[in-house]
C-alpha atoms as a PDB file:
ATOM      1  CA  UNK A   1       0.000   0.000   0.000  1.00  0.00           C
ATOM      2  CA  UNK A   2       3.026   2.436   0.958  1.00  0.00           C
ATOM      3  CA  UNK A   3       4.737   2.257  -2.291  1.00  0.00           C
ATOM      4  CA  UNK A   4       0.901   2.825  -4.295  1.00  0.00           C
ATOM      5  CA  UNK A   5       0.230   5.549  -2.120  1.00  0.00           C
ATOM      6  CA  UNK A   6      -3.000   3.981  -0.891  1.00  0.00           C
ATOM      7  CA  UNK A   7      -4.642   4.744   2.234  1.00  0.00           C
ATOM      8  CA  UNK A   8      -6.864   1.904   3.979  1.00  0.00           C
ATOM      9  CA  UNK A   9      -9.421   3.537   3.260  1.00  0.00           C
ATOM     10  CA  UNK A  10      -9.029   3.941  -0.413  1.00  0.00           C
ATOM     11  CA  UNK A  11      -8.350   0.186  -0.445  1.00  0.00           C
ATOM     12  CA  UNK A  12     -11.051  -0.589   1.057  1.00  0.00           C
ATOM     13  CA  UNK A  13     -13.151   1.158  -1.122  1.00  0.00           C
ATOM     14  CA  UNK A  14     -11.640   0.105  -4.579  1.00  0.00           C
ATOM     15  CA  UNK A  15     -12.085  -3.483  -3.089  1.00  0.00           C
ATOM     16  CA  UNK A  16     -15.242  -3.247  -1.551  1.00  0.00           C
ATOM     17  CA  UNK A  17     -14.445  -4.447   1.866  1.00  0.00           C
ATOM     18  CA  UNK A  18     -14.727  -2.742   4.889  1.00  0.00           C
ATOM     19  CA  UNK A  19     -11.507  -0.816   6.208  1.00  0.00           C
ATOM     20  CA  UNK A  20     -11.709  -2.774   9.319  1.00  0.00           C
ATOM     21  CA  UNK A  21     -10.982  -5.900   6.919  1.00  0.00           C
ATOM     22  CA  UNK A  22      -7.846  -4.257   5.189  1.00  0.00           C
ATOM     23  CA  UNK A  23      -6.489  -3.868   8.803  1.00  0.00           C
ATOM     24  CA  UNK A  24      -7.377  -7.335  10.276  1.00  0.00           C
ATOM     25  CA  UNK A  25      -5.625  -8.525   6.510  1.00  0.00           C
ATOM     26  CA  UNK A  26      -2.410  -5.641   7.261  1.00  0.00           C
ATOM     27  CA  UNK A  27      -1.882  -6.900  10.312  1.00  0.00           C
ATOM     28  CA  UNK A  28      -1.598 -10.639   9.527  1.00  0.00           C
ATOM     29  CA  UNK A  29      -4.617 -11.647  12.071  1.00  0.00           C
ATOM     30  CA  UNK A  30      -7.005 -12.634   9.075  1.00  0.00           C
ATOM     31  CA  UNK A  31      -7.905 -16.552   9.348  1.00  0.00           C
ATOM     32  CA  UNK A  32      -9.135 -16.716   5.208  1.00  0.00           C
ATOM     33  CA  UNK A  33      -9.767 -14.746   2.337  1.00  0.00           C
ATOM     34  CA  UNK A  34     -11.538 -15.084  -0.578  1.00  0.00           C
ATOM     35  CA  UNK A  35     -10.400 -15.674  -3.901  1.00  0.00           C
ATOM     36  CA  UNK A  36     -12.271 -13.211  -5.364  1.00  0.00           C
ATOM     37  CA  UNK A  37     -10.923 -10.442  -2.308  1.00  0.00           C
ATOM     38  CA  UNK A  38      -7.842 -11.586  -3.174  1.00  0.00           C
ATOM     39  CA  UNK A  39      -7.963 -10.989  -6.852  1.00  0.00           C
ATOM     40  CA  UNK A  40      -9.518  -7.384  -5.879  1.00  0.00           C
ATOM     41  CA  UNK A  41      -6.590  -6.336  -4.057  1.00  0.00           C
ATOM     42  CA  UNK A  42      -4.079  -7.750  -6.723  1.00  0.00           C
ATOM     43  CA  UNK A  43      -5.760  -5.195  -8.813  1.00  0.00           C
ATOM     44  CA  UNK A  44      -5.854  -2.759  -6.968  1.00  0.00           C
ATOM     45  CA  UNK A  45      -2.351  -2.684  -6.168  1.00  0.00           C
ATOM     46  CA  UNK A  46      -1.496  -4.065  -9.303  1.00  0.00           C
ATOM     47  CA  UNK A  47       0.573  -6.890  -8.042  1.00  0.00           C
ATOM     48  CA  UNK A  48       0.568 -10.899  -7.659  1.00  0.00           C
ATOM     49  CA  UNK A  49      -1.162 -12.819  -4.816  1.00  0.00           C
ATOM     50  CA  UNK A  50       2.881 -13.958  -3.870  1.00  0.00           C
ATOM     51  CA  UNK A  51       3.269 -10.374  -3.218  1.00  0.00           C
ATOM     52  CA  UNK A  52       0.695  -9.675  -0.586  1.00  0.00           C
ATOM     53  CA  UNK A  53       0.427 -13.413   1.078  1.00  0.00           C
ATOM     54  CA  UNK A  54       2.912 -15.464   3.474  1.00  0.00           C
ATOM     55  CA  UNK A  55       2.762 -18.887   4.272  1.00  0.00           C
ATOM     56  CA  UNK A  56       3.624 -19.338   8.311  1.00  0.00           C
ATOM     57  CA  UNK A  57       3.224 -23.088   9.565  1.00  0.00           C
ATOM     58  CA  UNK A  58       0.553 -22.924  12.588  1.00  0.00           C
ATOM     59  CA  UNK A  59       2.450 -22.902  16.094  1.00  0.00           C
ATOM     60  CA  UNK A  60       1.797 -26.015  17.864  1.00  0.00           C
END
């Protein structure tokens, strides 16, 4: 989002999700996403799913 110059808000908007949501997703705390969410923010920030998502094994 930094290097588009997007606020949450804007995101959010663009997406259709609620700004909440881009925060809970920010922050790493978000459980699932949809595929078509996902493809919304790709768009939006014109990027690749790789470049927004991180695989971390659950702790145990």
């Amino acid at each position: 989002m930094a290097e588009r110059n997007i606020s949450t808000g804007e995101l959010a908007k663009k997406v259709g999700i609620t700004p909440t949501n881009v925060s809970i997703l920010k922050t790493g705390k978000g459980k699932a996403i949809r595929f078509s969410t996902l493809e919304k923010l790709c768009k939006a920030l014109d990027c690749q799913p790789g470049d927004i998502l991180k695989y971390s094994p659950d702790e145990e």
